[in-house]
N, C-alpha and C. Protein backbone atom coordinates (compact mmCIF):
# COMPACT_ATOMS: atom_id res chain seq x y z
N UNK A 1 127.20 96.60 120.83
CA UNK A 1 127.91 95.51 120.20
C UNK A 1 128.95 96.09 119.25
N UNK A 2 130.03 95.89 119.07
CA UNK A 2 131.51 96.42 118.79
C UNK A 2 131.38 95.43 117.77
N UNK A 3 131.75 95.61 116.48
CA UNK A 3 132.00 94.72 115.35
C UNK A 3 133.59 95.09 115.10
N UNK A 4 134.59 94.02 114.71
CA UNK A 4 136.19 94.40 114.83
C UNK A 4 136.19 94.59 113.10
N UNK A 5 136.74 95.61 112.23
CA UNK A 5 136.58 95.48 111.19
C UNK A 5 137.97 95.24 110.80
N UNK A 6 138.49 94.14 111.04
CA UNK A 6 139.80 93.72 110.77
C UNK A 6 139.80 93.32 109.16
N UNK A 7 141.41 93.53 108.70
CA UNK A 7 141.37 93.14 107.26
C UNK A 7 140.20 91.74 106.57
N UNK A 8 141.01 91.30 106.94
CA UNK A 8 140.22 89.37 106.83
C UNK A 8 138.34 89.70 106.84
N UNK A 9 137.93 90.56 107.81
CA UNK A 9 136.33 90.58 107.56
C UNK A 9 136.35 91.82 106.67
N UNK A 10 136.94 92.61 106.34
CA UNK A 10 137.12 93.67 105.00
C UNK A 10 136.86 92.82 104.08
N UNK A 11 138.08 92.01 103.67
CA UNK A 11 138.13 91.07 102.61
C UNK A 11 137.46 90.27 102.56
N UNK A 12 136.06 89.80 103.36
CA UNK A 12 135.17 88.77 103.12
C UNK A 12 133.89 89.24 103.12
N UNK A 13 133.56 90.50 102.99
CA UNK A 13 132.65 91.53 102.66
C UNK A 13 132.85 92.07 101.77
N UNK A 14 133.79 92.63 101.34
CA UNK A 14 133.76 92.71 99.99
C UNK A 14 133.98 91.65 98.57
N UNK A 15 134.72 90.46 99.27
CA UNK A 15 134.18 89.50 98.34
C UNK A 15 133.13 88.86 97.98
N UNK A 16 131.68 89.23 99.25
CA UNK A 16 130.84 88.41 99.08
C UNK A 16 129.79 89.63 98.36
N UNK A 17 130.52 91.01 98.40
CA UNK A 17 129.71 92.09 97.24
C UNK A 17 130.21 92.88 96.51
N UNK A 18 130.95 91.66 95.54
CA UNK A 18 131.93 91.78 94.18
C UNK A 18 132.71 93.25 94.64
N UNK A 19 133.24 93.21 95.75
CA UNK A 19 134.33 94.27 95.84
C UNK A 19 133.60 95.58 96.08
N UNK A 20 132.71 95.64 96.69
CA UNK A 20 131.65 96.85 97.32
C UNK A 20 131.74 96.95 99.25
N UNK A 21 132.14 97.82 99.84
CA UNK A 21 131.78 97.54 101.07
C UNK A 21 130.61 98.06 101.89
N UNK A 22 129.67 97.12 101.63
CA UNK A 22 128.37 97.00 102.09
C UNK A 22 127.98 96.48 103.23
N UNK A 23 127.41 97.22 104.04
CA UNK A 23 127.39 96.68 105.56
C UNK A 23 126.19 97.24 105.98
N UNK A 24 125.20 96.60 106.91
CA UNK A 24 124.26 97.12 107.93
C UNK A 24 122.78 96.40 107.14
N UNK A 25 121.86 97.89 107.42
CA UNK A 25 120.98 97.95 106.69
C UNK A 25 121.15 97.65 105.06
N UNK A 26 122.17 98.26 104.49
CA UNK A 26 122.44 98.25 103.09
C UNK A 26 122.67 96.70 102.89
N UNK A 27 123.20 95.78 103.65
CA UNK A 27 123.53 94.48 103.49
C UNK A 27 122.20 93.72 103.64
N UNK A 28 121.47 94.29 104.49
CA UNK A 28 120.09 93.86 104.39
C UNK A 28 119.25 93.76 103.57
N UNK A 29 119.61 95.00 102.76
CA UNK A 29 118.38 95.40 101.72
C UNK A 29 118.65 94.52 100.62
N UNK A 30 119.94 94.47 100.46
CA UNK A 30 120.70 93.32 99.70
C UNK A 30 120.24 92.14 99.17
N UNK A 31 120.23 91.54 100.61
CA UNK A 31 119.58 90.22 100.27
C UNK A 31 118.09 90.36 100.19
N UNK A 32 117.63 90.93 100.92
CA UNK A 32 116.08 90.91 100.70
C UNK A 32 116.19 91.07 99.31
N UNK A 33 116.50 92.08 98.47
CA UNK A 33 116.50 91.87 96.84
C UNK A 33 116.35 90.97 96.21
N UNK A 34 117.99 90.30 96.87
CA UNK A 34 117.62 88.61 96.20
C UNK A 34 117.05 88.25 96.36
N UNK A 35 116.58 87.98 97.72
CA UNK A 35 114.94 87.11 97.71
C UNK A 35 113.95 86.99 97.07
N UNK A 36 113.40 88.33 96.82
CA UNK A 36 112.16 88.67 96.04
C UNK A 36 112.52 88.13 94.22
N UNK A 37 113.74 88.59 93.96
CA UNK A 37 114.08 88.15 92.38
C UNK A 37 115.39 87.28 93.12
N UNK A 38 114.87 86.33 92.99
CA UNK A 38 115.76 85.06 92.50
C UNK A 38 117.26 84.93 91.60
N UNK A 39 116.49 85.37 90.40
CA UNK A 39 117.45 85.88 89.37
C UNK A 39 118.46 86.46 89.41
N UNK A 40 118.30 87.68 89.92
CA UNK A 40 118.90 88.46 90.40
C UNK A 40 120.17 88.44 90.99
N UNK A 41 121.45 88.44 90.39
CA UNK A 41 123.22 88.16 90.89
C UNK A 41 123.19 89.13 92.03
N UNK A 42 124.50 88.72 93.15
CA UNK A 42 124.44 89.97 93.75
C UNK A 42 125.16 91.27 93.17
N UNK A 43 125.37 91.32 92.13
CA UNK A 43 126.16 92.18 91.78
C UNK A 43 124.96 93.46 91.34
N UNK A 44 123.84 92.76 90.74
CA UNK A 44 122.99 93.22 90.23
C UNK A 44 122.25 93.75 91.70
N UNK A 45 121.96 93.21 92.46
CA UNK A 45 121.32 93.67 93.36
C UNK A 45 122.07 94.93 94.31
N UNK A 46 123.22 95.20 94.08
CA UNK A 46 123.89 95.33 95.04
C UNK A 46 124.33 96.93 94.07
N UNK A 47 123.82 97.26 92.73
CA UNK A 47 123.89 98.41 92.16
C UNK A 47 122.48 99.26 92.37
N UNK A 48 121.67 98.14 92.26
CA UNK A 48 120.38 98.45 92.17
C UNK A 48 120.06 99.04 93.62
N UNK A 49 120.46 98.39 94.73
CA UNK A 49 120.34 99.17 95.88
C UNK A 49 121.08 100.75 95.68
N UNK A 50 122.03 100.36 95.39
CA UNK A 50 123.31 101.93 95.53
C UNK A 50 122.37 102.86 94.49
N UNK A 51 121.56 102.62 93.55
CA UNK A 51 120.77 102.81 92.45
C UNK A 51 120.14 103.48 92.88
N UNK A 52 119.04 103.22 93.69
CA UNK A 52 118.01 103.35 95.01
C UNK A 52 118.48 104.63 96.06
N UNK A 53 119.58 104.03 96.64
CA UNK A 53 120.40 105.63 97.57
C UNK A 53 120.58 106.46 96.68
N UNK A 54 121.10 106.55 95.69
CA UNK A 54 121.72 107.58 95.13
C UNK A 54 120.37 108.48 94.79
N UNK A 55 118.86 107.91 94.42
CA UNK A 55 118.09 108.53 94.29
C UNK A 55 117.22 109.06 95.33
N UNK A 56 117.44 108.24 96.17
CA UNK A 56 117.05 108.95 97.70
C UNK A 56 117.59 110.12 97.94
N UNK A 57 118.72 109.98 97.92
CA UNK A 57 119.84 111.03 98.52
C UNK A 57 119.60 112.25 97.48
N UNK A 58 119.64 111.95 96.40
CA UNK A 58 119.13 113.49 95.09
C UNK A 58 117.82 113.81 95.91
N UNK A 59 116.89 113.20 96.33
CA UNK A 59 115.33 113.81 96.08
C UNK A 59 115.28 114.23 97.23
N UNK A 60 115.01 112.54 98.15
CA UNK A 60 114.26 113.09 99.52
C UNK A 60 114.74 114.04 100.31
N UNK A 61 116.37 114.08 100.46
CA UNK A 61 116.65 114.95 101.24
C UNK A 61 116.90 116.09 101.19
N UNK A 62 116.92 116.57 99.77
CA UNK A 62 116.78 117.84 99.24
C UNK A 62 115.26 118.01 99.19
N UNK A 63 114.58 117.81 99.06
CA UNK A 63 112.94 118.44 98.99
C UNK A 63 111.90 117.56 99.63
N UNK A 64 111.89 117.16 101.03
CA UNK A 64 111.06 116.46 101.54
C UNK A 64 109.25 116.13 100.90
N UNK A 65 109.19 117.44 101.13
CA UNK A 65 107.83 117.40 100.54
C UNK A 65 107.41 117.05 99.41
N UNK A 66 108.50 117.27 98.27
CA UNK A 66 108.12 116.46 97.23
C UNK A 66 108.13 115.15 96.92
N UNK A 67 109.33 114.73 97.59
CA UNK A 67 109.15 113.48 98.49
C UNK A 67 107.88 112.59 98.35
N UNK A 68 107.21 113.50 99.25
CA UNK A 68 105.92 112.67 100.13
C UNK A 68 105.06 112.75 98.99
N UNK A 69 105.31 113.61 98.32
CA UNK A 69 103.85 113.80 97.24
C UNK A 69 103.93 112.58 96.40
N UNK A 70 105.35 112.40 95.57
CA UNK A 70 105.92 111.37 94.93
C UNK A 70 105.22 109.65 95.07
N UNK A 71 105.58 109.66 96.27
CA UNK A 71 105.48 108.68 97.05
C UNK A 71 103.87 108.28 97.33
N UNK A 72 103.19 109.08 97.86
CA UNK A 72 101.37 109.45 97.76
C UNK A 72 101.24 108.83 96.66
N UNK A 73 101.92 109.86 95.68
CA UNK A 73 101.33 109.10 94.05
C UNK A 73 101.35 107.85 93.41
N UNK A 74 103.33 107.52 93.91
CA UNK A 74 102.88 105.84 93.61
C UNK A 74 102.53 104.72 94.74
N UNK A 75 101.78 105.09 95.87
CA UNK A 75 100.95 104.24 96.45
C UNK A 75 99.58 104.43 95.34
N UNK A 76 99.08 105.62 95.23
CA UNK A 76 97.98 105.53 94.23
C UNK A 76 98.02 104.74 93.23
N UNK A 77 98.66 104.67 92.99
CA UNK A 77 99.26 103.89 91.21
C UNK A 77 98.63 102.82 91.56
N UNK A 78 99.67 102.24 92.58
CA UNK A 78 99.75 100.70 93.00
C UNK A 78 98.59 100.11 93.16
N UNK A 79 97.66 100.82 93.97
CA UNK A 79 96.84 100.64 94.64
C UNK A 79 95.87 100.13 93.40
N UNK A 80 95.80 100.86 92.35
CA UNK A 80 94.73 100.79 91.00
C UNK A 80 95.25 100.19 90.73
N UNK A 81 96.59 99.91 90.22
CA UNK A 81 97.07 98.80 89.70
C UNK A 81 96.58 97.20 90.08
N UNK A 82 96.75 97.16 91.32
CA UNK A 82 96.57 95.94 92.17
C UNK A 82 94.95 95.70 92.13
N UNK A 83 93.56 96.76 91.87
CA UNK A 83 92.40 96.51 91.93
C UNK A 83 92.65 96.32 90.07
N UNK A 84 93.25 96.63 89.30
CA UNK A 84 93.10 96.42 88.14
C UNK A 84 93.36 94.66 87.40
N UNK A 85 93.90 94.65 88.33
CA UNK A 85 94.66 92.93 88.31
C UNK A 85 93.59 91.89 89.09
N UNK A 86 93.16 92.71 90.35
CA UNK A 86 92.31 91.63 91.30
C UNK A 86 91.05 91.44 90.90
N UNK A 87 90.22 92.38 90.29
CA UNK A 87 88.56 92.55 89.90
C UNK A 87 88.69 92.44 88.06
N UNK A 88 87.18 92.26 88.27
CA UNK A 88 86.81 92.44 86.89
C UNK A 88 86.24 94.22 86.50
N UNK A 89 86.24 94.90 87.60
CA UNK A 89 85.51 95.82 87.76
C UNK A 89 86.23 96.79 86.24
N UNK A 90 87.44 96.68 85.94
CA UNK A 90 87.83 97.40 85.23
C UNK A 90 87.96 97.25 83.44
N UNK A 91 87.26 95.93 83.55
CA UNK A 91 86.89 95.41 82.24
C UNK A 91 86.17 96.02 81.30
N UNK A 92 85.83 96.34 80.23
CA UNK A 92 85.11 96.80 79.34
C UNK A 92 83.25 96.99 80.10
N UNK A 93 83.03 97.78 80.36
CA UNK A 93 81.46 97.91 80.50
C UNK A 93 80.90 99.66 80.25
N UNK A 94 79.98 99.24 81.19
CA UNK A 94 79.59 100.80 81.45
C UNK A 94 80.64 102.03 82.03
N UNK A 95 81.14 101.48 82.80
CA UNK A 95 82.09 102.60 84.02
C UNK A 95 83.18 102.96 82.71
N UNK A 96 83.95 101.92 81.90
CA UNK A 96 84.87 102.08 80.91
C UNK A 96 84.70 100.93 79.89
N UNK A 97 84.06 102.19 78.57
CA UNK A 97 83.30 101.32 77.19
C UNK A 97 85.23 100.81 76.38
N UNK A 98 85.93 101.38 76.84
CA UNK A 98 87.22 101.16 75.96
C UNK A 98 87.74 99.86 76.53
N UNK A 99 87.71 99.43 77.78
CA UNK A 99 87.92 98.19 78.32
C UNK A 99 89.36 98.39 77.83
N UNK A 100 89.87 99.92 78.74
CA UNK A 100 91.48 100.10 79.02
C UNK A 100 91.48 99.58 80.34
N UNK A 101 92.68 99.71 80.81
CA UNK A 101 93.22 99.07 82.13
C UNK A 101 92.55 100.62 82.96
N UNK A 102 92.66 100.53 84.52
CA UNK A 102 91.84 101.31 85.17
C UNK A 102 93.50 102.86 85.18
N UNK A 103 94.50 102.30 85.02
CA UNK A 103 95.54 103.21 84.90
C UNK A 103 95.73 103.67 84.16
N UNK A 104 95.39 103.52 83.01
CA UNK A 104 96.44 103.35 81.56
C UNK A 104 95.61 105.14 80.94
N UNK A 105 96.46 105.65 79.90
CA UNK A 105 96.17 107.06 79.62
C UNK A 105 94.82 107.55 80.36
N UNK A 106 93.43 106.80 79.32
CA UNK A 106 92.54 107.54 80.06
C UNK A 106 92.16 106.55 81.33
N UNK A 107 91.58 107.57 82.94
CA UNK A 107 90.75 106.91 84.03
C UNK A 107 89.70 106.61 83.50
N UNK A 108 89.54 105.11 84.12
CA UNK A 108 87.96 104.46 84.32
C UNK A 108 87.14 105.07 85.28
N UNK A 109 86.11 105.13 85.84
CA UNK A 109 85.30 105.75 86.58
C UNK A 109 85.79 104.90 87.90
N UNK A 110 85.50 103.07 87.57
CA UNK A 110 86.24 102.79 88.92
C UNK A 110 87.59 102.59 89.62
N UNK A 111 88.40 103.35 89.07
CA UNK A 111 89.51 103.78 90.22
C UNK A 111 89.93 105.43 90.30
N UNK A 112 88.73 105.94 89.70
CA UNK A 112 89.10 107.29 89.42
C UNK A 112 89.49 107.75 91.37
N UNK A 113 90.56 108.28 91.13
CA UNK A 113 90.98 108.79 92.70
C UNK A 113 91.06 110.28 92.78
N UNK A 114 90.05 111.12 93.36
CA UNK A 114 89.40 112.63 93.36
C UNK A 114 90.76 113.37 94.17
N UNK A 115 91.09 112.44 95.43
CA UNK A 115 92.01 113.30 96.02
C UNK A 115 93.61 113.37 95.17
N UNK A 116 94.09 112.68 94.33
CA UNK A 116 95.22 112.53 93.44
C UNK A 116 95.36 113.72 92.62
């Protein structure tokens, strides 16, 4: 499929991303942004992506592997995060007498993660 990138669709792509020419996937990611935050102008969304590449482009592709480790780590995060929010498990008891969050400086016993 041949897209014609004639002036007129220049100029109506970049008006619709405050003068950015954003196209493809990147136009995708775009709006999905907005979606998720509402709030969110496209102008704002539309740095925050370039925000996003620019840090891709520094890390991943210069050091893959650290990359992946990165990335490992904040699925871990998340992951406690999200049981820290869903259960009571991380409440003040036995496992954690400080009744900190299961993330926060010190680990609770229940999200302690051995392989991290």
């Amino acid at each position: 499929m041949a897209e014609e990138c004639t002036p007129t669709y220049i100029g109506r792509v970049r008006n619709h991303f405050h003068g950015k020419w954003v196209r493809g996937l990147c136009a995708e990611a775009v709006k999905e942004r907005q979606q998720r935050e509402p709030d969110l102008a496209v102008g704002g969304a539309v740095d925050a992506h370039a925000a996003l590449c620019q840090r891709f482009n520094s890390t991943v592709r210069l050091n893959p592997k650290l990359s992946l480790a990165s990335s490992m780590r904040d699925i871990a995060r998340k992951s406690c995060q999200n049981r820290a929010t869903g259960s009571d498990s991380c409440t003040a008891g036995a496992d954690n007498p400080s009744g900190s969050a299961c993330c926060g400086a010190a680990r609770a016993g229940c999200c302690a993660l051995p392989y991290v």
